[in-house]
Protein backbone atom coordinates (compact mmCIF):
# COMPACT_ATOMS: atom_id res chain seq x y z
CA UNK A 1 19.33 2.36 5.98
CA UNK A 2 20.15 3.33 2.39
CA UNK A 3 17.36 4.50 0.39
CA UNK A 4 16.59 4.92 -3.29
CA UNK A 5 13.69 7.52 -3.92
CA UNK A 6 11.95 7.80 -7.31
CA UNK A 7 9.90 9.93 -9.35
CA UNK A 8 6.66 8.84 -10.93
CA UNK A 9 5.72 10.20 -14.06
CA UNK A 10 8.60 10.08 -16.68
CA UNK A 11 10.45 8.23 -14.38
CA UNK A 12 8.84 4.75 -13.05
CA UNK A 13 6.12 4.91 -15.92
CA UNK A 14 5.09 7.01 -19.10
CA UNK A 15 1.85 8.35 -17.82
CA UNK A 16 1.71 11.04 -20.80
CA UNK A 17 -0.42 8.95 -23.00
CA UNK A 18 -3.49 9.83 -20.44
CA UNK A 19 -2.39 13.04 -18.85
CA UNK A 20 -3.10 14.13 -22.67
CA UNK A 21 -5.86 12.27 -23.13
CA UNK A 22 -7.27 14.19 -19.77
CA UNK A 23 -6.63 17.54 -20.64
CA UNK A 24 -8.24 17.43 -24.41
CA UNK A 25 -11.45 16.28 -22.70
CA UNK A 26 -11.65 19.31 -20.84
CA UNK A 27 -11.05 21.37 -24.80
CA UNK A 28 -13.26 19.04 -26.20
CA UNK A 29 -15.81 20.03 -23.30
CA UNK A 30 -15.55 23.84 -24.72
CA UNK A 31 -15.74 23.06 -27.98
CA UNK A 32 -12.27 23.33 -28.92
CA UNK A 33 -11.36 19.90 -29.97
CA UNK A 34 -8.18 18.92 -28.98
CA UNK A 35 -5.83 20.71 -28.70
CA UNK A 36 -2.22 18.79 -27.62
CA UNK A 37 -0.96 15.74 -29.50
CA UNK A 38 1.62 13.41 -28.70
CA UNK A 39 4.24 15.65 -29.72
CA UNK A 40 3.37 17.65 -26.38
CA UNK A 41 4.38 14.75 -24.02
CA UNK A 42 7.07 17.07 -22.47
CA UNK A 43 4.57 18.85 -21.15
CA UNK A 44 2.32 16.53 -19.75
CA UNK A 45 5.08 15.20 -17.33
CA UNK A 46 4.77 19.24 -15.85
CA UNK A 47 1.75 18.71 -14.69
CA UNK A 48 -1.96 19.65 -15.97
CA UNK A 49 -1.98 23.38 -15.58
CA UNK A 50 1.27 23.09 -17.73
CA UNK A 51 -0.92 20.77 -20.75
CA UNK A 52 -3.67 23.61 -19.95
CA UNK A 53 -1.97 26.92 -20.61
CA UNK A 54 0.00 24.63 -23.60
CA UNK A 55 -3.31 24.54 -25.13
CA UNK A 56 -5.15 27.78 -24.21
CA UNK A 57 -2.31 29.37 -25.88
CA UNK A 58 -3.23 27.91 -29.07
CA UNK A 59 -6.78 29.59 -29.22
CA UNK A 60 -7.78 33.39 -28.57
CA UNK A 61 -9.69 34.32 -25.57
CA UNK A 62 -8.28 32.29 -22.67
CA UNK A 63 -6.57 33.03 -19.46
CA UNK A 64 -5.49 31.72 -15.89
CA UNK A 65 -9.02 32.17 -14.79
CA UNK A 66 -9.76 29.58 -17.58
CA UNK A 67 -7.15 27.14 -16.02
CA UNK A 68 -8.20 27.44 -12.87
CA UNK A 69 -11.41 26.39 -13.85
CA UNK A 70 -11.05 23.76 -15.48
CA UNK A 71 -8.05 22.20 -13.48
CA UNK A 72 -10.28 20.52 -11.04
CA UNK A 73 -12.20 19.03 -13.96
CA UNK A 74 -8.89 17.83 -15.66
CA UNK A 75 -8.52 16.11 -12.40
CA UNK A 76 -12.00 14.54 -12.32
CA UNK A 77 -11.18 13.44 -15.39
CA UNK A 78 -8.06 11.94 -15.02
CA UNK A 79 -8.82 10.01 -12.34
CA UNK A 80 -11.42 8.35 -14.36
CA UNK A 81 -9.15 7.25 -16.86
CA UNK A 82 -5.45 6.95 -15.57
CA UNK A 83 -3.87 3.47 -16.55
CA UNK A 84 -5.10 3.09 -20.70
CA UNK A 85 -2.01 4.17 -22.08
CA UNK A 86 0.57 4.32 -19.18
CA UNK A 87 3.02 1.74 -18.69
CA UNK A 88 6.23 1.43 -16.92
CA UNK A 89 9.26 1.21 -18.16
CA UNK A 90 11.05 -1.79 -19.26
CA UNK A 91 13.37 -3.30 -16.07
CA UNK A 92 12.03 -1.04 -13.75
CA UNK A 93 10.21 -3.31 -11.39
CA UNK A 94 13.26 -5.92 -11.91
CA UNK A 95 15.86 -3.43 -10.54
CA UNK A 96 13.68 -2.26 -7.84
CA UNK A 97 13.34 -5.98 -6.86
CA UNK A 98 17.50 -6.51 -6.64
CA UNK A 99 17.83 -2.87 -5.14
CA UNK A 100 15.59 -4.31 -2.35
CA UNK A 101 17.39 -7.99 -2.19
CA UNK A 102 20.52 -5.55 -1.68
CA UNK A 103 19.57 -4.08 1.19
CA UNK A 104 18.24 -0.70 -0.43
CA UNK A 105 14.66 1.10 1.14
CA UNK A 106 13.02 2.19 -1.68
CA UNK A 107 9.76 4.67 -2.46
CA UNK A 108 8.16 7.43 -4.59
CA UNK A 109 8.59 11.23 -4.50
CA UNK A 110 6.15 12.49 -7.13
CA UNK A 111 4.24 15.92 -7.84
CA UNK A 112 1.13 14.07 -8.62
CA UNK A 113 -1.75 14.45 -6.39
CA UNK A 114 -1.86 11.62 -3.93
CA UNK A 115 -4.83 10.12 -4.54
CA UNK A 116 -3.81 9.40 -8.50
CA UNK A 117 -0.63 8.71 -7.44
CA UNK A 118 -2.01 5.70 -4.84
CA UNK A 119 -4.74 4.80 -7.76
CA UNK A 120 -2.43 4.65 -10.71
CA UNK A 121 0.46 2.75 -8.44
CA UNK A 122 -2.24 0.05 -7.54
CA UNK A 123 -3.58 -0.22 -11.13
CA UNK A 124 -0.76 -1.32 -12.48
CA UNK A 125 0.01 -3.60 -9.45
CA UNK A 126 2.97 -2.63 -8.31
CA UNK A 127 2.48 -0.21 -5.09
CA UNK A 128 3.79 -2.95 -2.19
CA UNK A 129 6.82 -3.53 -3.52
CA UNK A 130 7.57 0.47 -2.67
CA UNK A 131 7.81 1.44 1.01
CA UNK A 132 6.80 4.90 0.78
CA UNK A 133 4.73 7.05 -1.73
CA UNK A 134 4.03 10.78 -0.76
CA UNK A 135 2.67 13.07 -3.50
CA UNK A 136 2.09 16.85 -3.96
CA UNK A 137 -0.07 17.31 -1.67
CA UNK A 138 1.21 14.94 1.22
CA UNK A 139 2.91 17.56 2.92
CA UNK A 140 2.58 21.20 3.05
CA UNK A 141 5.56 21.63 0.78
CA UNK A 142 6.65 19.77 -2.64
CA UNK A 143 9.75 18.64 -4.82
CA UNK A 144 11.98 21.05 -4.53
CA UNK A 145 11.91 21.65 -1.48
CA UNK A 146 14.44 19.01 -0.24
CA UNK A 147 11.80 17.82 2.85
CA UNK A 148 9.54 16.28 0.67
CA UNK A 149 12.31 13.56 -0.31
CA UNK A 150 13.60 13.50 2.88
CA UNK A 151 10.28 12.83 4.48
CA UNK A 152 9.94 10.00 1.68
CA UNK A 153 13.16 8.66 2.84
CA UNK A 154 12.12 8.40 6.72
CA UNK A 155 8.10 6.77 6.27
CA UNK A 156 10.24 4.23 3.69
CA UNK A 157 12.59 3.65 7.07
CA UNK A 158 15.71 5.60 5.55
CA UNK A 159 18.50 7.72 5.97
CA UNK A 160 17.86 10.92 4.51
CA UNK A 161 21.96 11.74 4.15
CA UNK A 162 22.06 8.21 2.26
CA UNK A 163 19.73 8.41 -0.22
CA UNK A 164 19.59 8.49 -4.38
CA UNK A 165 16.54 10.31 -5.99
CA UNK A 166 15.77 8.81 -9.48
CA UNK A 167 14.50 11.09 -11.96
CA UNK A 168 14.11 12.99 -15.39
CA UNK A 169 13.16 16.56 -14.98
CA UNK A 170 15.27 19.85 -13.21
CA UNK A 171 12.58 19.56 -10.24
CA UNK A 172 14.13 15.98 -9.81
CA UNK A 173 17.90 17.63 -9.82
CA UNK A 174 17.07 20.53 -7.66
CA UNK A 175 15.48 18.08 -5.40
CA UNK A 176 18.39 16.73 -4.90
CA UNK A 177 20.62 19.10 -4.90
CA UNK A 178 19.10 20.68 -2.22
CA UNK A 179 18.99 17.85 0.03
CA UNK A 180 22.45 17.43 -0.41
CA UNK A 181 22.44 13.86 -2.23
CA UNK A 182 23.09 12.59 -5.72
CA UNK A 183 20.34 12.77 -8.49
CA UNK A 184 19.96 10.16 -11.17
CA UNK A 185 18.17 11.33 -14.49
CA UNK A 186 16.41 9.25 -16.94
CA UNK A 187 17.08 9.66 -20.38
CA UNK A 188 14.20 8.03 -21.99
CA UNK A 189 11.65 10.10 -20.48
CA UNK A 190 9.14 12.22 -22.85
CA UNK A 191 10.19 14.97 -20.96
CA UNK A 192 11.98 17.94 -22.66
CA UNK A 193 14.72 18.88 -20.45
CA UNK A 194 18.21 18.73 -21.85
CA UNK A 195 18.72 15.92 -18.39
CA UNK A 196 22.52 16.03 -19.53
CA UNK A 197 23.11 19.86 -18.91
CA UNK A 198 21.65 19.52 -16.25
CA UNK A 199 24.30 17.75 -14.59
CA UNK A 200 23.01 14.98 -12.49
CA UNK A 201 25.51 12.71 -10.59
CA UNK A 202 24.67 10.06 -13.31
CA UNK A 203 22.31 9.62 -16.24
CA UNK A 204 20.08 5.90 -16.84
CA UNK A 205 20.16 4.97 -20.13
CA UNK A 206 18.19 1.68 -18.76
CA UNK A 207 16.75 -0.17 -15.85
CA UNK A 208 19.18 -2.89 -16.19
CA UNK A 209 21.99 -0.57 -15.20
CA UNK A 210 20.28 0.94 -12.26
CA UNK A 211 21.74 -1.39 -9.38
CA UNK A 212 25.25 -0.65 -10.08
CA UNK A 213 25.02 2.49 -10.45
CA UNK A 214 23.55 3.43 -7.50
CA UNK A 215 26.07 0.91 -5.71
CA UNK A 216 28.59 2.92 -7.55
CA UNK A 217 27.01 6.44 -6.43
CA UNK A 218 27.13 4.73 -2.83
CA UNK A 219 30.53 3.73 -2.34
């Protein structure tokens, strides 16, 4: 069965919003205010050691010790508050809906922990219409190496060699690249890779054009 695998955050929904929202409670804990703005979405999308070391590096007297520290509390409180500002993105839900009347499995590869990834995807009332979900910590390994998608692929009853991961970051393309099928990169992600050098198969400018390009990519 033909699959089409997608990313969470930056991809299916803006989760930045919160992710930043998360991390300057754990500055605001120390004392330090906050420290990232909306300007640092980019970063959120990496991840919250990524939005910790972004703002460490903006005051004296903080290492990786600190960010190890306070990741798990980042994570506490993130799950505590993980669906305020996030939204998905407009046509997302509609495409997914004709990519499954055309035949397509479809499901979620993301580098979010599990857990929030199985929270925030029932929040927002959307996790049955996705076959699979498997997050960082699923599976002993994680996007890129190529078996997380293709285990995605197989619990969403896929193909692995016919498959299309959606996208917006180079961990998304490498995915891909390494399992040996086309990548599709959002370009309306707050992330801050250049997702045209990168050279995906195709870029999505929009939801709406999502179906045929993937039949296109599939032909």
């Amino acid at each position: 069965m033909r699959s089409v695998i997608f990313d969470l955050d930056g991809t299916l929904a803006d989760t930045s919003g919160d992710l930043l929202a998360a991390a300057n409670a754990r500055f605001r804990a120390l004392g330090l205010g906050d420290l990232l703005t909306s300007a640092d979405a980019g970063t959120a999308v990496k991840g919250g050691r990524a939005m910790l070391r972004l703002g460490f590096s903006r005051v004296e007297g903080f290492d990786e010790m600190d960010i190890d520290a306070q990741y798990p509390l980042f994570i506490e409180a993130y799950a505590e508050d993980l669906d305020t500002h996030t939204y998905l993105y407009p046509g997302a839900m509609d495409a997914i809906a004709t990519l499954k009347d055309e035949g397509y499995a479809v499901g979620i590869c993301t580098n979010k922990p599990i857990r929030q990834a199985e929270d925030l995807m029932t929040r927002l009332g959307v996790r049955d219409a996705f076959a699979s979900l498997l997050g960082a910590d699923s599976l002993p390994i994680k996007k890129p190496d190529p078996e997380h998608l293709r285990e995605t692929v197989r619990r969403a009853g896929g193909d692995p060699a016919q498959t299309i991961l959606i996208g917006d970051t180079k961990t998304d393309r490498d995915t891909a690249r390494n399992a040996g099928v086309p990548s599709v990169l959002v370009t309306f992600g707050p992330g801050d890779d250049d997702v045209a050098a990168l050279e995906p198969e195709a870029l999505l400018h929009h939801y709406s054009d999502l179906p045929a390009l993937v039949a296109r990519l599939m032909s």
